[in-house]
Protein backbone atom coordinates (compact mmCIF):
# COMPACT_ATOMS: atom_id res chain seq x y z
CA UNK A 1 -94.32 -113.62 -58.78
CA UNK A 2 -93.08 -111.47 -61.36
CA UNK A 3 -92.43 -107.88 -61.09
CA UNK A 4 -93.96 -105.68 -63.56
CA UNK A 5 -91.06 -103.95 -65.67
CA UNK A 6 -91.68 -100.48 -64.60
CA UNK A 7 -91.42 -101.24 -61.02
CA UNK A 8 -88.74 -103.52 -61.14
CA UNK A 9 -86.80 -100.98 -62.88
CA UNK A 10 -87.86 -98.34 -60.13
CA UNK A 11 -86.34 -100.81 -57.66
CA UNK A 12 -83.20 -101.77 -59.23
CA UNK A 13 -82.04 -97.78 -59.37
CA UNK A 14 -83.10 -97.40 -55.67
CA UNK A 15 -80.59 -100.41 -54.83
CA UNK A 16 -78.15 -98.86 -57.59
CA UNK A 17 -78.43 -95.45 -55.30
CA UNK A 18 -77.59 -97.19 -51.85
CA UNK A 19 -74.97 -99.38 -53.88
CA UNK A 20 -73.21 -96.46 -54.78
CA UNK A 21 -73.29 -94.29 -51.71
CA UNK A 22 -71.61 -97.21 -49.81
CA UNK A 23 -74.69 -98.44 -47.99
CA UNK A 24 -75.08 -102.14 -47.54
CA UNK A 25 -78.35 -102.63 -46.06
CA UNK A 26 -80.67 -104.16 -48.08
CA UNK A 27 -79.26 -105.10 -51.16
CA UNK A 28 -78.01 -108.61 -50.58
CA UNK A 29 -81.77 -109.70 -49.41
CA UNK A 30 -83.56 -111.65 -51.77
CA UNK A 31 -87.02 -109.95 -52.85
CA UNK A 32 -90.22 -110.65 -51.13
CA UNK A 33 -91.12 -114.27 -52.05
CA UNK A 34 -87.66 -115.11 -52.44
CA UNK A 35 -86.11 -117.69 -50.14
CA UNK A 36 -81.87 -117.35 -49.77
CA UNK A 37 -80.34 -120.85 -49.97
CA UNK A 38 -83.89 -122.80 -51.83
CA UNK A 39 -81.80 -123.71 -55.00
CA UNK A 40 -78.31 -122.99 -55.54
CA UNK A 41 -77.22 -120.89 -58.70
CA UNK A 42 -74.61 -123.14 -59.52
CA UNK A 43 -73.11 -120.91 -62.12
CA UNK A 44 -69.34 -121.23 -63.40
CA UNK A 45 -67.85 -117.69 -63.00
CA UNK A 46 -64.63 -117.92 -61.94
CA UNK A 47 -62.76 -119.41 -64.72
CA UNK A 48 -62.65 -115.46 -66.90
CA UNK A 49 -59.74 -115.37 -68.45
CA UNK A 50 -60.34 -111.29 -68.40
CA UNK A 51 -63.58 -110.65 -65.96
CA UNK A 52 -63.53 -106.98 -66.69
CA UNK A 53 -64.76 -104.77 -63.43
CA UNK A 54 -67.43 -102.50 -63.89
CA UNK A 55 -66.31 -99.10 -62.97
CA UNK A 56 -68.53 -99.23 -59.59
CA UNK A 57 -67.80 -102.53 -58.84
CA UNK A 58 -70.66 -102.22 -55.41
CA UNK A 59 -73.03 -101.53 -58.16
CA UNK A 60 -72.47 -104.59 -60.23
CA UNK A 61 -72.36 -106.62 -57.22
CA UNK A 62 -75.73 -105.45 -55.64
CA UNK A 63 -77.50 -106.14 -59.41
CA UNK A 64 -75.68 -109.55 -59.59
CA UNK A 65 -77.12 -110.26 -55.73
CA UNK A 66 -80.52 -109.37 -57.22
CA UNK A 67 -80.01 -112.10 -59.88
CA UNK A 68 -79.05 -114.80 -58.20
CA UNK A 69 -81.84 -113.88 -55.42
CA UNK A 70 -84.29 -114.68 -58.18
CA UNK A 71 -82.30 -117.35 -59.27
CA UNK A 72 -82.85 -118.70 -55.95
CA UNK A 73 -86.67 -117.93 -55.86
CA UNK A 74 -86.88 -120.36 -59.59
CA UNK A 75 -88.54 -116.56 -60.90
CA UNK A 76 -86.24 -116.68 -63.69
CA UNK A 77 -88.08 -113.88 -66.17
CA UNK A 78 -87.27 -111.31 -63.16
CA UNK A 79 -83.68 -112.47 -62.93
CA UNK A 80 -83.20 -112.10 -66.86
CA UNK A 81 -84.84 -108.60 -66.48
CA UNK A 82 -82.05 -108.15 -63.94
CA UNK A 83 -79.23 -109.53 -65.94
CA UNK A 84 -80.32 -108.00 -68.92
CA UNK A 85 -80.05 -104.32 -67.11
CA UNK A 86 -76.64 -105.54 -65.94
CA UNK A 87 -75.13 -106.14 -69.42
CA UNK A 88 -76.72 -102.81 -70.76
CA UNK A 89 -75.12 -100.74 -67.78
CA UNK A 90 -71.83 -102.96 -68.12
CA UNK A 91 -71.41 -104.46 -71.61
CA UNK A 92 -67.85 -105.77 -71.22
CA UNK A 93 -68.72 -107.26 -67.88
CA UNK A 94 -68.62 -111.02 -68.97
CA UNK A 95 -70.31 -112.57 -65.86
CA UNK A 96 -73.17 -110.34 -66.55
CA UNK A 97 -73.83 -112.06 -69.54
CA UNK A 98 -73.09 -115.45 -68.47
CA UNK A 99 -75.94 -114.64 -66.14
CA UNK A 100 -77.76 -113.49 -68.43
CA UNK A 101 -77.39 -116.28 -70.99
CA UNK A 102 -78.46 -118.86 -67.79
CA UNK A 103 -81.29 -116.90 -67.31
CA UNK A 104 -82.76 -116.80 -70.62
CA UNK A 105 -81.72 -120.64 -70.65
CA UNK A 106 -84.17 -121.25 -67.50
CA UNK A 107 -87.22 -119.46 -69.69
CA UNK A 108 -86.24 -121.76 -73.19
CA UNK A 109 -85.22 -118.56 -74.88
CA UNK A 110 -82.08 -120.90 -76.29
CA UNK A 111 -81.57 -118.17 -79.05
CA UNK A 112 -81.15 -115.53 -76.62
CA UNK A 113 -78.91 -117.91 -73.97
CA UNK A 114 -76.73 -119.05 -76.93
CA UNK A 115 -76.09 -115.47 -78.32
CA UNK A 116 -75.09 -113.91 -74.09
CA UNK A 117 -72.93 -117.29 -74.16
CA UNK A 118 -71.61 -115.95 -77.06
CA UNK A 119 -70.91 -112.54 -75.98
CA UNK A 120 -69.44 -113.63 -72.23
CA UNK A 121 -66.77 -116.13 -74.33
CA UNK A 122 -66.13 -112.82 -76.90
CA UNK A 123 -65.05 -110.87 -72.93
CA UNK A 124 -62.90 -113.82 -71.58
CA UNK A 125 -64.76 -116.18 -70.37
CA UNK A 126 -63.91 -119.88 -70.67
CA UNK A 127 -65.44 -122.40 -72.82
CA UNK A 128 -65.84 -124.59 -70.68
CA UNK A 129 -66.60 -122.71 -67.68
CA UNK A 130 -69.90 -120.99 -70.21
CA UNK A 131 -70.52 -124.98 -71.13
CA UNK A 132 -70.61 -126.01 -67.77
CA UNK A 133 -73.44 -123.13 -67.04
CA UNK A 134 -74.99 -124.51 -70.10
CA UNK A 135 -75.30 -128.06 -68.98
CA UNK A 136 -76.36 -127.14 -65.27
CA UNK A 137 -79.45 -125.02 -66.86
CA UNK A 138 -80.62 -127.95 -69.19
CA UNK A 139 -80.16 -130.39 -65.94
CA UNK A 140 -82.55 -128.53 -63.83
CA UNK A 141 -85.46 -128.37 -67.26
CA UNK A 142 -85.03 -131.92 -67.64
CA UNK A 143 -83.06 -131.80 -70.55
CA UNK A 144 -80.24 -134.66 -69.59
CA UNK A 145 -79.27 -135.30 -73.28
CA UNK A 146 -78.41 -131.80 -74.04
CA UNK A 147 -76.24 -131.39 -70.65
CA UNK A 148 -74.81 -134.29 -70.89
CA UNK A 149 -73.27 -133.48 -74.54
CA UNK A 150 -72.07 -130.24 -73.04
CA UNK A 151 -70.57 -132.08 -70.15
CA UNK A 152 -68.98 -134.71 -72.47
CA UNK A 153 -67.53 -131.45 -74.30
CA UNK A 154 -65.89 -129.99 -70.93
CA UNK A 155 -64.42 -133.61 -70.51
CA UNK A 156 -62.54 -133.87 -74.13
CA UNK A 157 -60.70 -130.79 -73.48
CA UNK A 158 -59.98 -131.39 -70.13
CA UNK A 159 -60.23 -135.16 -68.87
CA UNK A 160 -59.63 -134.70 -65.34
CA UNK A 161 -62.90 -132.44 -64.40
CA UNK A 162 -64.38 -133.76 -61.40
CA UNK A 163 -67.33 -131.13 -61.44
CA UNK A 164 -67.74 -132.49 -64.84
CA UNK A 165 -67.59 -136.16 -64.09
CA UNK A 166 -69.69 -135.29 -60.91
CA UNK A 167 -72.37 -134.14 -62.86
CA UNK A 168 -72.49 -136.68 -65.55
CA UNK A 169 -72.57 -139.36 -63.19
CA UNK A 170 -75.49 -137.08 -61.18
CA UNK A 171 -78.02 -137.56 -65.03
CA UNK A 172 -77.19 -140.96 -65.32
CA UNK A 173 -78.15 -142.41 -61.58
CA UNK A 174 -81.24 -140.03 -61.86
CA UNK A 175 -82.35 -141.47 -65.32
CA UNK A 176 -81.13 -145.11 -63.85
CA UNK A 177 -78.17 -145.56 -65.65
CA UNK A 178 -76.44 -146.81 -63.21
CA UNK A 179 -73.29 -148.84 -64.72
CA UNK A 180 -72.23 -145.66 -66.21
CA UNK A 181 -72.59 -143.25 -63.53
CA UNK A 182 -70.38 -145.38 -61.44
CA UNK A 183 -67.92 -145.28 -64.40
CA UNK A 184 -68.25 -141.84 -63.99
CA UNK A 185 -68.08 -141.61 -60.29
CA UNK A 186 -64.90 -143.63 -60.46
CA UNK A 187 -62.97 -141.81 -62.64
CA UNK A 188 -63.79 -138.68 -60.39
CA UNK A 189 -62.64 -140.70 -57.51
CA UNK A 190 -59.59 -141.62 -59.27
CA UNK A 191 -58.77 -137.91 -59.46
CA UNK A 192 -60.20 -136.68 -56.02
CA UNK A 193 -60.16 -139.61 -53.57
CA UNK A 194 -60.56 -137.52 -51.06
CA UNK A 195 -63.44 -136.08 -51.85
CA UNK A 196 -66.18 -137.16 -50.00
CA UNK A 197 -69.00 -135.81 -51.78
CA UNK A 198 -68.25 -138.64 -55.21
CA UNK A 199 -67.67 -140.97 -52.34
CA UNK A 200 -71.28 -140.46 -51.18
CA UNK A 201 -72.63 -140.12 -54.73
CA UNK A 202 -71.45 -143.62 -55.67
CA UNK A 203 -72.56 -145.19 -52.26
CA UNK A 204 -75.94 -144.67 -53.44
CA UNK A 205 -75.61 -145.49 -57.08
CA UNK A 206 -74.37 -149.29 -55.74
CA UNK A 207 -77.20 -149.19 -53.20
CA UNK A 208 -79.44 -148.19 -55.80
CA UNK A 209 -78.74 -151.19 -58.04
CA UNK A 210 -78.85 -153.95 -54.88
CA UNK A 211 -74.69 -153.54 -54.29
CA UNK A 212 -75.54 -152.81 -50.05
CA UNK A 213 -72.07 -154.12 -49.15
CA UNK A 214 -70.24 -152.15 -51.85
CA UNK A 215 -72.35 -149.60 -50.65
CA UNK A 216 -71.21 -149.80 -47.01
CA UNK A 217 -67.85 -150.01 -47.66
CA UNK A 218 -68.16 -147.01 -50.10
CA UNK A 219 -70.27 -144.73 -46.36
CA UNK A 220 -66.97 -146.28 -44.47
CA UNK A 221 -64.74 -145.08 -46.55
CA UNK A 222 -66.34 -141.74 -46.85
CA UNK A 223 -66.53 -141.62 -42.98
CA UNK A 224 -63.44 -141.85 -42.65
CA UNK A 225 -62.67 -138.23 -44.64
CA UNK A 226 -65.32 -136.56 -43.46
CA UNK A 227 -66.35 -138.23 -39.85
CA UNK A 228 -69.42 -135.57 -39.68
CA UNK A 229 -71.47 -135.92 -42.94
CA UNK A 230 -74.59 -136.50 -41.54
CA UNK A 231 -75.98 -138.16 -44.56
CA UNK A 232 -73.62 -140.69 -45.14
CA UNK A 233 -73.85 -142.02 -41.53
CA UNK A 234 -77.94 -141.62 -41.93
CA UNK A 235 -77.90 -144.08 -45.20
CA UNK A 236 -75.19 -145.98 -43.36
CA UNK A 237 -77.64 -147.05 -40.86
CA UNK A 238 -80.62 -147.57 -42.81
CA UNK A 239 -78.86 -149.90 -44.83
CA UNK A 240 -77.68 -151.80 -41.52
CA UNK A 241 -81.20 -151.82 -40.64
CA UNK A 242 -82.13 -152.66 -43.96
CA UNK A 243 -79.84 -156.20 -43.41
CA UNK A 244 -80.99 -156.32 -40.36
CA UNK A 245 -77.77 -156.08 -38.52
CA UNK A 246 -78.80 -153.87 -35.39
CA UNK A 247 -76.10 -153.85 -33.68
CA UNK A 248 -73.68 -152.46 -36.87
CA UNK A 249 -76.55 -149.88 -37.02
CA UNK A 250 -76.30 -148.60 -33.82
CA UNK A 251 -72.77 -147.04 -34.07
CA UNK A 252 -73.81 -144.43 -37.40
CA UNK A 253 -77.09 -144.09 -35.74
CA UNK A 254 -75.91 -142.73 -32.39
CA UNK A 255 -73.16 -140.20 -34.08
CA UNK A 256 -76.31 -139.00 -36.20
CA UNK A 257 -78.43 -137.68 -33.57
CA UNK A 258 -75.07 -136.65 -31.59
CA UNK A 259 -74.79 -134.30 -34.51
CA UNK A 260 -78.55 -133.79 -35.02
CA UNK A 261 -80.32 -133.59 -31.87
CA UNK A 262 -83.73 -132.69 -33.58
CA UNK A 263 -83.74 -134.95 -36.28
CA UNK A 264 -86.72 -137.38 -35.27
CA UNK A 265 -86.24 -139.53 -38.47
CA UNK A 266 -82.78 -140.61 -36.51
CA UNK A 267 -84.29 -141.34 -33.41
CA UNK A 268 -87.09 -143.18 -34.96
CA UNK A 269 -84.14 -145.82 -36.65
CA UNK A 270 -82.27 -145.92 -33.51
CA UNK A 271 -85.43 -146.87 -31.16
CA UNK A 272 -86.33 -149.24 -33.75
CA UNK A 273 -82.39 -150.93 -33.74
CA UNK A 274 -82.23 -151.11 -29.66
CA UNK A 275 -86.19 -152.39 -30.10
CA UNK A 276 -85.02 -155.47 -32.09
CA UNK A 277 -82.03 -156.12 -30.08
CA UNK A 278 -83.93 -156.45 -27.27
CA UNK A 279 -82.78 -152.98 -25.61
CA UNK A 280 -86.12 -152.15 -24.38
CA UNK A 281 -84.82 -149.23 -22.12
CA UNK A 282 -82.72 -147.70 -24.40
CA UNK A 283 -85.27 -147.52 -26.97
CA UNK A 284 -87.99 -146.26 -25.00
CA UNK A 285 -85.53 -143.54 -24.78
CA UNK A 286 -85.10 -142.87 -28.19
CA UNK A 287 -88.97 -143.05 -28.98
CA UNK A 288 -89.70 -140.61 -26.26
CA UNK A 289 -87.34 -138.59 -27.87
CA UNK A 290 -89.48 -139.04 -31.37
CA UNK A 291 -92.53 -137.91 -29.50
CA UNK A 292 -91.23 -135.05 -27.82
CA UNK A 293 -90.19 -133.73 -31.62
CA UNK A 294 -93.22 -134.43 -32.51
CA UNK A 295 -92.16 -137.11 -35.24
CA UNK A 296 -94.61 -139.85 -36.42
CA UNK A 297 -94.60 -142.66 -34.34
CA UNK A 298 -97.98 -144.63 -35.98
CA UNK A 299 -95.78 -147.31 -37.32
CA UNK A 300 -93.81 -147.54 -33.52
CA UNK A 301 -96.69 -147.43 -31.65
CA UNK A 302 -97.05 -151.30 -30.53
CA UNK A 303 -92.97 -151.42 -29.77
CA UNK A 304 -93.48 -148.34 -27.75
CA UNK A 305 -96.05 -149.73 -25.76
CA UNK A 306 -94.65 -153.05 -25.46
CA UNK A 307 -91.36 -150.55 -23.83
CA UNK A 308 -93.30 -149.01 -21.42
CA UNK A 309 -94.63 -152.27 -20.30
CA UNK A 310 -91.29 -153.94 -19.98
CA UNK A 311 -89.96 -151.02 -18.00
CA UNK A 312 -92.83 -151.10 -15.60
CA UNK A 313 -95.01 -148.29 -16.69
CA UNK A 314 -98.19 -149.81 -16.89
CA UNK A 315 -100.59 -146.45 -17.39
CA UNK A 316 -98.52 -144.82 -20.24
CA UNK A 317 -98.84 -148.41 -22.15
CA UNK A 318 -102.27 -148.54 -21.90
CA UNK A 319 -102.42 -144.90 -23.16
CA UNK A 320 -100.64 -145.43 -26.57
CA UNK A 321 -102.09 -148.69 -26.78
CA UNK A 322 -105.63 -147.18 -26.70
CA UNK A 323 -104.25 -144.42 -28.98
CA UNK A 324 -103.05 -146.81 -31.55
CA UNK A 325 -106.28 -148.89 -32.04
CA UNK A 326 -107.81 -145.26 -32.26
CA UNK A 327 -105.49 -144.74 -35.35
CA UNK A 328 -105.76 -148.10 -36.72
CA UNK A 329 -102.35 -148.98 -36.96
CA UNK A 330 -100.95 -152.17 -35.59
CA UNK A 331 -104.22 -153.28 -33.86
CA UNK A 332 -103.43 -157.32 -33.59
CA UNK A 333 -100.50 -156.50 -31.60
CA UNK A 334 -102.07 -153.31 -29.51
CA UNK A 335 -104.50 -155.64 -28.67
CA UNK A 336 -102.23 -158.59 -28.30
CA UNK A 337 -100.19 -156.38 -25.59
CA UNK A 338 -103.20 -155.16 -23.97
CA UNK A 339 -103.91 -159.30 -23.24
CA UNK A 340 -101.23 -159.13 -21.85
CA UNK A 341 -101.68 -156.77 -19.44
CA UNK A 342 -105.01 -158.17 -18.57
CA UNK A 343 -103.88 -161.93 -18.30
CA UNK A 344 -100.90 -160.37 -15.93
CA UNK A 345 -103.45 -158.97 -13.75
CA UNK A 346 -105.68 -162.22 -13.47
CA UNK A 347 -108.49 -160.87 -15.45
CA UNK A 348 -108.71 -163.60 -17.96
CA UNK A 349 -112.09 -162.97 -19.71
CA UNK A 350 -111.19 -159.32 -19.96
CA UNK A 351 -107.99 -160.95 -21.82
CA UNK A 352 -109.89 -163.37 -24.09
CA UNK A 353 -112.34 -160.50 -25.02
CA UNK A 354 -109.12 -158.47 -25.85
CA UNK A 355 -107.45 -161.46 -27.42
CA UNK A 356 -110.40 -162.19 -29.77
CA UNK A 357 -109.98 -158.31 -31.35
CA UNK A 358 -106.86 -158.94 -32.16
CA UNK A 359 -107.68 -162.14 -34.05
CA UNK A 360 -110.41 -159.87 -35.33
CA UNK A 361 -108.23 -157.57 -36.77
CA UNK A 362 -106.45 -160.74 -38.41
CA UNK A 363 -102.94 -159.18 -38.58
CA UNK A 364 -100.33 -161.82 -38.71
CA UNK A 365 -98.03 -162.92 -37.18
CA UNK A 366 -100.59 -161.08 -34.21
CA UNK A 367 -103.57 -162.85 -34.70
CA UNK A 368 -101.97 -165.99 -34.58
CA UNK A 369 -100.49 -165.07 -31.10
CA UNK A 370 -103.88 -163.81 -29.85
CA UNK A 371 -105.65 -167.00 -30.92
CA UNK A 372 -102.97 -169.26 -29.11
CA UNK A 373 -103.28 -167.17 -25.96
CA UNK A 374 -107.42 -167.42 -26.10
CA UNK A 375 -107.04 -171.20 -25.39
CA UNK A 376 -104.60 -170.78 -22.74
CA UNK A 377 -107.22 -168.55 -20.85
CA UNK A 378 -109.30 -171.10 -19.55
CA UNK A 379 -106.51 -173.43 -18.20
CA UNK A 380 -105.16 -170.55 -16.56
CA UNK A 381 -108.80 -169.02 -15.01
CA UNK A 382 -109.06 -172.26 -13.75
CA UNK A 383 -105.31 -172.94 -12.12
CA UNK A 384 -105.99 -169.49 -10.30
CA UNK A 385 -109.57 -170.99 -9.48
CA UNK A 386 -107.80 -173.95 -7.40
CA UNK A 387 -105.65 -171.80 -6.14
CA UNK A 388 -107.56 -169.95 -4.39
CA UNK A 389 -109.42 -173.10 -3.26
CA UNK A 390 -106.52 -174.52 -1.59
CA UNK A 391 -105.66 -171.10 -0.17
CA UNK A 392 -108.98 -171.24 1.64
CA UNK A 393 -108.96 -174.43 3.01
């Protein structure tokens, strides 16, 4: 929401006053709507050549928290209004007006962003550092053309900038050019091979374009600097699972919810890996994790069943089997597993009555399964019927 001028003006000489006096609380909140750490600023202002203080330097830095607060909250009319009031109290301050010219950037005033570019360069700052500021504002409008000619700019003058590469290579997977953001992700890797962050940017880029071994090699590699990036060990194992090699999955899995005990999404993977490796016990223990984080489980619900069964827990089967075929989801092989149960316990035309909803509900390869098992019924009804015969004579 926007402030109206008056009142925003009111405010800023109220922080101003505490600024000054040497009080800190307060001014390094963001306003009310604004939420610290939504979107980062992303603004090159360290590379000025002559970043001329403002006389009270708490001052400047309470008014530049204020920006970048609004920054943060995407109200970016309120954080010119605030960088605008920052150049006019100190004009020779040039990250003031590289604020400024990002802000006015962020509302398409390109005029008004141009000319504060202008001004910040004529106080010291860097070309390139004001391009790169340039570029980032035109990424987040949508404008890839324009930030990537600024980007291309920051490389001819100096070749080896990963932020630069980084970023080029960032438009080009999002627009799906993929061949040349891994160029570009390369040649940053070239530079930085230790960084783990183009490591992780290009792992996707060759997932993205079917490459899932490159792609693995690219998460191990990127383990291997930085053994606790969650991410890279959470798209490690979804592309194991993706391949359908379990057991590789199992490894990145395990670290991940090590590291992130409440992540559900994790849990949900590694129940499903020990599921299809036959690990029944194991991934009970994951889904009950899922459920006690309340994470979605629809999809699980028939594995998680068949779990509790295998581990001897008849009731709680039966109770997420009956709460599955409330839901809808997997209903061939809810009801296939509550045939099962029925056929287990001798009550075969309670099991063919079970068995025929699940051919009903005509969900393969279920319904298949639950017509197969309907004609085994009455051979079996009638084996226990002799049974008992010969038991009584």
């Amino acid at each position: 929401m926007r402030i109206p001028s008056l009142v925003f003006k009111a405010i800023l000489h109220v922080v101003l006053g505490a600024a000054l006096l040497g009080g800190s609380a307060g001014f390094l909140l963001p306003p009310a709507g604004a939420s610290a750490g939504t979107e980062s600023t992303n603004i090159h202002t360290n590379g000025l050549a002559t970043d001329e203080k403002p006389e009270f330097s708490a001052e400047a830095g309470a008014v530049v928290s204020m920006v970048e607060s609004y920054l943060r909250a995407q109200d970016y009319v309120s954080a010119g209004e605030a960088a605008l009031l920052l150049t006019q109290l100190y004009p020779t301050y040039a990250k003031g007006w590289l604020l400024l010219g990002h802000c006015l950037s962020m509302t398409l005033d390109f005029t008004g962003s141009n000319d504060a570019y202008g001004k910040a360069m004529e106080l010291g700052a860097e070309r390139n550092a004001v391009l790169s500021t340039q570029a980032y504002a035109f990424m987040q409008m949508g404008y890839y053309e324009e930030a990537k000619s600024r980007y291309r700019s920051i490389l001819d003058s100096n070749p080896g900038d990963v932020e630069a590469l980084k970023q080029l290579g960032t438009i080009d997977a999002e627009t799906g050019n993929f061949d040349d953001a891994v160029l570009s992700y390369q040649k940053a890797m070239e530079i930085a091979p230790a960084d783990a962050s183009v490591v992780l940017a290009l792992a996707k880029v060759e997932a993205s374009r079917g490459d899932d071994g490159k792609a693995k090699e690219l998460l191990e590699k990127g383990l291997f600097l930085e053994p606790g990036n969650t991410e890279m060990l959470g798209k490690l194992g979804l592309l194991y699972m993706e391949d359908k090699n379990y057991k590789a999955a199992l490894e990145p899995l395990k670290r991940l919810t090590a590291l992130e005990p409440d992540n559900a999404t994790a849990y949900r993977s590694l129940g499903a890996a020990y599921y299809q490796l036959g690990e029944k016990e194991n991934a009970l223990d994951a889904f009950e994790k899922v459920r006690q984080l309340d994470g979605s489980m629809d999809d699980l619900l028939a594995p998680l069943a068949d779990c509790y069964l295998a581990t001897g827990r008849r009731p709680e089967a039966l109770g997420v089997i009956q709460e599955g075929i409330e839901k809808g989801s997997q209903r061939s092989w809810l009801y296939s597993l509550w045939g099962n149960v029925l056929e287990e316990s001798k009550n075969y035309d309670g099991a063919i009555e079970k068995y025929s909803e699940a051919v009903r509900a005509d969900e393969v390869p279920w319904s298949e399964y639950a017509r197969k098992q309907i004609a085994r019924q009455p051979t079996l009804k009638k084996r226990e019927g002799m049974m008992a015969s010969q038991m009584l004579e």
